[in-house]
N, C-alpha and C. Protein backbone atom coordinates (compact mmCIF):
# COMPACT_ATOMS: atom_id res chain seq x y z
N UNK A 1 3.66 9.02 -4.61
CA UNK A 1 2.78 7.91 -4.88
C UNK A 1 1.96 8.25 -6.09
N UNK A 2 1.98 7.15 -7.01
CA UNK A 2 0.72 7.14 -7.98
C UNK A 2 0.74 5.76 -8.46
N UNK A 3 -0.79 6.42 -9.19
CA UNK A 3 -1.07 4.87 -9.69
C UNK A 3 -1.35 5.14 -11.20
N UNK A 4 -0.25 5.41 -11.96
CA UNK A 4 -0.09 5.99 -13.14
C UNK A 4 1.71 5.79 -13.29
N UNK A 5 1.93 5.66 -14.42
CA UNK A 5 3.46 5.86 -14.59
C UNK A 5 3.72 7.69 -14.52
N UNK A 6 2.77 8.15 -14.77
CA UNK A 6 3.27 9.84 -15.04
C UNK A 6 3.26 10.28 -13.57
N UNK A 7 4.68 10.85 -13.07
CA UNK A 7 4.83 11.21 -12.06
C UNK A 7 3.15 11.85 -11.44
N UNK A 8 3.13 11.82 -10.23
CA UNK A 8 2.45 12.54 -9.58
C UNK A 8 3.05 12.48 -8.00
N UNK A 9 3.16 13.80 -7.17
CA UNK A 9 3.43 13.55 -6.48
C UNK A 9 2.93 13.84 -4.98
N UNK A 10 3.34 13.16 -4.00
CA UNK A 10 2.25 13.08 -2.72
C UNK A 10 2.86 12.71 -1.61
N UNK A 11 3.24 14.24 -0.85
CA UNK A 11 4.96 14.59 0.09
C UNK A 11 3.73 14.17 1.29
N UNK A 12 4.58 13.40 2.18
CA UNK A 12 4.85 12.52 2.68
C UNK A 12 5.57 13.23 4.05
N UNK A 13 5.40 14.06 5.31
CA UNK A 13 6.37 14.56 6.05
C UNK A 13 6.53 13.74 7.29
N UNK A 14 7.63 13.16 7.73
CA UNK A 14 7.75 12.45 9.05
C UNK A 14 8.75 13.62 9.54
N UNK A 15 8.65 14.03 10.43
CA UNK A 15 9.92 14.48 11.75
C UNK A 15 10.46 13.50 12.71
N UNK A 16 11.21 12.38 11.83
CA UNK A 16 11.97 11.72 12.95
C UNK A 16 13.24 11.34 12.03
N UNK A 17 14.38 11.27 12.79
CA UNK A 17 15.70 11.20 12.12
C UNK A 17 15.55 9.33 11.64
N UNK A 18 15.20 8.91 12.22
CA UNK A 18 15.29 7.28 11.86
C UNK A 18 14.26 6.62 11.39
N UNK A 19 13.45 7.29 11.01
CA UNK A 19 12.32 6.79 10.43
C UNK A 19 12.42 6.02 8.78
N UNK A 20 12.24 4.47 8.54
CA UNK A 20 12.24 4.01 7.48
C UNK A 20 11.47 3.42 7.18
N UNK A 21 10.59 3.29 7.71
CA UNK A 21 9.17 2.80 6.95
C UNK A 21 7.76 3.58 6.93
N UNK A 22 6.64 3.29 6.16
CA UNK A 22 5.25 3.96 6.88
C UNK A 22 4.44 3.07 5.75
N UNK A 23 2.99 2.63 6.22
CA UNK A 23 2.09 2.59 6.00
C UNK A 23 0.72 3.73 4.82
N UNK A 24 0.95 3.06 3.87
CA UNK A 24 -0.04 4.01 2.79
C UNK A 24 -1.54 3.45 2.44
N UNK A 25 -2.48 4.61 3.18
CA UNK A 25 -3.37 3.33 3.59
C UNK A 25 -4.86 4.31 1.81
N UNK A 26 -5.38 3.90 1.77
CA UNK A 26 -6.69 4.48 0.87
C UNK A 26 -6.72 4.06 -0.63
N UNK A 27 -5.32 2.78 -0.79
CA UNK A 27 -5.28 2.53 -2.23
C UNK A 27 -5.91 1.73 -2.96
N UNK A 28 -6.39 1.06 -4.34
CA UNK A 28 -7.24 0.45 -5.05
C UNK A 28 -6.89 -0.55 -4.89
N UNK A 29 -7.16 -2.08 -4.99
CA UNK A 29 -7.08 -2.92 -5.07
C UNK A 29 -6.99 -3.34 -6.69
N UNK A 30 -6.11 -3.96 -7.09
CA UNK A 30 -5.62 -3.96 -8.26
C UNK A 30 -5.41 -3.39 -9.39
N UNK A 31 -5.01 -1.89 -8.44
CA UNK A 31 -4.40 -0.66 -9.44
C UNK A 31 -2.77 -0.75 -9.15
N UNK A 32 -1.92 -0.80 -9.86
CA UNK A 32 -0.32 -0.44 -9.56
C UNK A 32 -0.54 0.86 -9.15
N UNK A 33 0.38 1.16 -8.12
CA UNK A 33 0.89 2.16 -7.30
C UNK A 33 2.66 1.86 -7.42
N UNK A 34 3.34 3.86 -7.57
CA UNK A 34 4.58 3.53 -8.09
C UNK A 34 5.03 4.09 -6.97
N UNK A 35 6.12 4.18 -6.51
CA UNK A 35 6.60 5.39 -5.15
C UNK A 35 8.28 5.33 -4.75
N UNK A 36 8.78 6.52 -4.92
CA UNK A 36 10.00 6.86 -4.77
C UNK A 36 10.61 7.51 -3.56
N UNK A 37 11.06 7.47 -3.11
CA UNK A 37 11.71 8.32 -1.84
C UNK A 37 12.91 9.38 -1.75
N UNK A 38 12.68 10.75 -0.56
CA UNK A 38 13.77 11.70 -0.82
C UNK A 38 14.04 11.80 0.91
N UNK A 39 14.96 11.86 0.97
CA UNK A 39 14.97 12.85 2.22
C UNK A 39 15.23 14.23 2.31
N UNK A 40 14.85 15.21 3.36
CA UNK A 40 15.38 16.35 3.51
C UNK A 40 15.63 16.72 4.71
N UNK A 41 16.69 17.64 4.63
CA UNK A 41 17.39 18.36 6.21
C UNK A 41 17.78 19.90 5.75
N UNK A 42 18.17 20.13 6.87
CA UNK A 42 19.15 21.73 6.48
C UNK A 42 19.79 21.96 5.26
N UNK A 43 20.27 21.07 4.55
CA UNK A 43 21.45 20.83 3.82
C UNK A 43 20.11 21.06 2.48
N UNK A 44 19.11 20.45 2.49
CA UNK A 44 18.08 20.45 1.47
C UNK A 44 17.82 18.82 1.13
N UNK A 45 17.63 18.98 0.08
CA UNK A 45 16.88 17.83 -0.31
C UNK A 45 17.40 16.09 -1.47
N UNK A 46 17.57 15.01 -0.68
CA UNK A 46 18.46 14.29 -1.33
C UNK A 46 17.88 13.86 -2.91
N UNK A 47 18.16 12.97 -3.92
CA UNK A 47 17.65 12.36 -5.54
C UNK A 47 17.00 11.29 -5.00
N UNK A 48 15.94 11.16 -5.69
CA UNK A 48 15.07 10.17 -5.63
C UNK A 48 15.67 8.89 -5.25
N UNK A 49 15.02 8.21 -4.76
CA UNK A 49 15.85 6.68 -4.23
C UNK A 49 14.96 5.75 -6.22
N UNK A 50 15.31 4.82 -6.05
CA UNK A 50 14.75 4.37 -7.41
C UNK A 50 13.15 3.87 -6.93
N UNK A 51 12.96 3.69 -7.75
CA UNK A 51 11.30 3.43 -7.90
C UNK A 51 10.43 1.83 -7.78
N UNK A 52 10.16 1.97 -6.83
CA UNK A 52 9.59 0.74 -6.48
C UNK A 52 7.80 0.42 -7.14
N UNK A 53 7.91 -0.48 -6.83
CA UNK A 53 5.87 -0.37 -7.31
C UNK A 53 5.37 -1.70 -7.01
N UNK A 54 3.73 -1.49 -6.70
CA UNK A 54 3.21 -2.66 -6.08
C UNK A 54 1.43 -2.47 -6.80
N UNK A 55 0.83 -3.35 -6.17
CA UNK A 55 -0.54 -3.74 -6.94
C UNK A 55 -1.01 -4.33 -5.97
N UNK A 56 -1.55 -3.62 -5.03
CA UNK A 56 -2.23 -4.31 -4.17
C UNK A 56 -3.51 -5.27 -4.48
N UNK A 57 -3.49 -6.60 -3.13
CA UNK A 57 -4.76 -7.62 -3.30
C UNK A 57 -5.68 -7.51 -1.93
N UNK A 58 -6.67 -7.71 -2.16
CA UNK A 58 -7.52 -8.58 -1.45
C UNK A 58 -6.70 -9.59 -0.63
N UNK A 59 -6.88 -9.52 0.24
CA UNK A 59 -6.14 -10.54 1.43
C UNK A 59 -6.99 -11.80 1.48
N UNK A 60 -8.63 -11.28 1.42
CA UNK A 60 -9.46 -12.32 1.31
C UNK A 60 -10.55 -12.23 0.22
N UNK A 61 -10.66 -12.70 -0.22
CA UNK A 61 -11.63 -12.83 -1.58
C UNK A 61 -12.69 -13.48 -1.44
N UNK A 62 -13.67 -14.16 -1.88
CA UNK A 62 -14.73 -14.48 -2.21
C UNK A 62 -15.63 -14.80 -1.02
N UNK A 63 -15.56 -14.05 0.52
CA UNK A 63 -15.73 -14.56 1.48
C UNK A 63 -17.09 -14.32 1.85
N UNK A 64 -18.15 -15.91 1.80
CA UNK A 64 -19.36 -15.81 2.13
C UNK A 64 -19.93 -16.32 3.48
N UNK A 65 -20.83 -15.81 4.14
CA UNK A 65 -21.49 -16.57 5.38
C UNK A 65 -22.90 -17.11 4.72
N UNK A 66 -22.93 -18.07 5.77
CA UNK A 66 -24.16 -19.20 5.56
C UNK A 66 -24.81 -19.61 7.22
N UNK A 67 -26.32 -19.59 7.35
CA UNK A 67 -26.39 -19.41 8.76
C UNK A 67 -26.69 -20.80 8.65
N UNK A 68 -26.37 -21.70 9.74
CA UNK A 68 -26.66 -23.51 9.95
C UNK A 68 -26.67 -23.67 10.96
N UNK A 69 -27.95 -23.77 11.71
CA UNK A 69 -28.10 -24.65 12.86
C UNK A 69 -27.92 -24.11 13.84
N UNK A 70 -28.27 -22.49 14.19
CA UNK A 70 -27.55 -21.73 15.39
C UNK A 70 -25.95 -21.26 15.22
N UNK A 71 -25.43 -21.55 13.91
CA UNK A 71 -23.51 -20.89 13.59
C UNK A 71 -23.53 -20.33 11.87
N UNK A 72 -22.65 -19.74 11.94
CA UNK A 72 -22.49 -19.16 10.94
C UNK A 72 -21.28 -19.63 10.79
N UNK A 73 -21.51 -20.63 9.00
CA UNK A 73 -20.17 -20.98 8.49
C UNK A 73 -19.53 -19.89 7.33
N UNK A 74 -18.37 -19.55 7.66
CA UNK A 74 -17.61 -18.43 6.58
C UNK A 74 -16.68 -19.68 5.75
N UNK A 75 -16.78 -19.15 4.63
CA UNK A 75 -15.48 -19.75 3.81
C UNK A 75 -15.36 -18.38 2.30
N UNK A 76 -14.30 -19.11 2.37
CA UNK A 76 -13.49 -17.92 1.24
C UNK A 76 -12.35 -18.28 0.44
N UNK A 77 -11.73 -18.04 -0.52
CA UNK A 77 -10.56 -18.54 -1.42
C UNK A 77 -9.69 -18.08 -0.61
N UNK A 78 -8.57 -18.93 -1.34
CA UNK A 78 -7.30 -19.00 -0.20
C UNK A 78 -6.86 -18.07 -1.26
N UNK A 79 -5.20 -16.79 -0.37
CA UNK A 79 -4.76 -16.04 -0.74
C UNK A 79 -3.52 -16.44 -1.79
N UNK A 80 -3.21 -16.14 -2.63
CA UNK A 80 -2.06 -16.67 -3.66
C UNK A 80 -0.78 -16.04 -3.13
N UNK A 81 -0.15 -16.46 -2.35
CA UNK A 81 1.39 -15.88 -2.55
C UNK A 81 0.91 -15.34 -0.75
């Protein structure tokens, strides 16, 4: 994982034979993040899978409360995509 084109890298260990996904949680909000994948076993270690990349958002944005009348109204921009 990085959030740079210049490699950096950040091993990642699961111990399960079927494991294909995981959760990468502590990243910036509208920084690109790049990330490649390897596996390894006895045999050693497989070539990079190709390189994916993402830019995480805000799910919710501009989201304010307002107290009225005994309730609290929330509103917020709607998410794009």
């Amino acid at each position: 994982m990085s959030n740079s084109r210049q490699p950096t890298r950040a091993l990642l260990y699961f111990h399960q034979r079927d494991r294909t996904s995981t959760v990468v949680t502590g990243l910036v909000n509208g920084t690109p993040y790049y990330f490649v994948v390897s596996a390894l076993n006895h045999s050693g270690e497989s070539a990079n899978s190709s390189q994916a990349s993402v830019t995480p958002t805000a799910f919710v944005t501009g989201l304010t409360a307002t107290a009225v009348n005994s309730q609290v109204q929330l509103h917020w921009n709607a998410h794009a995509g």
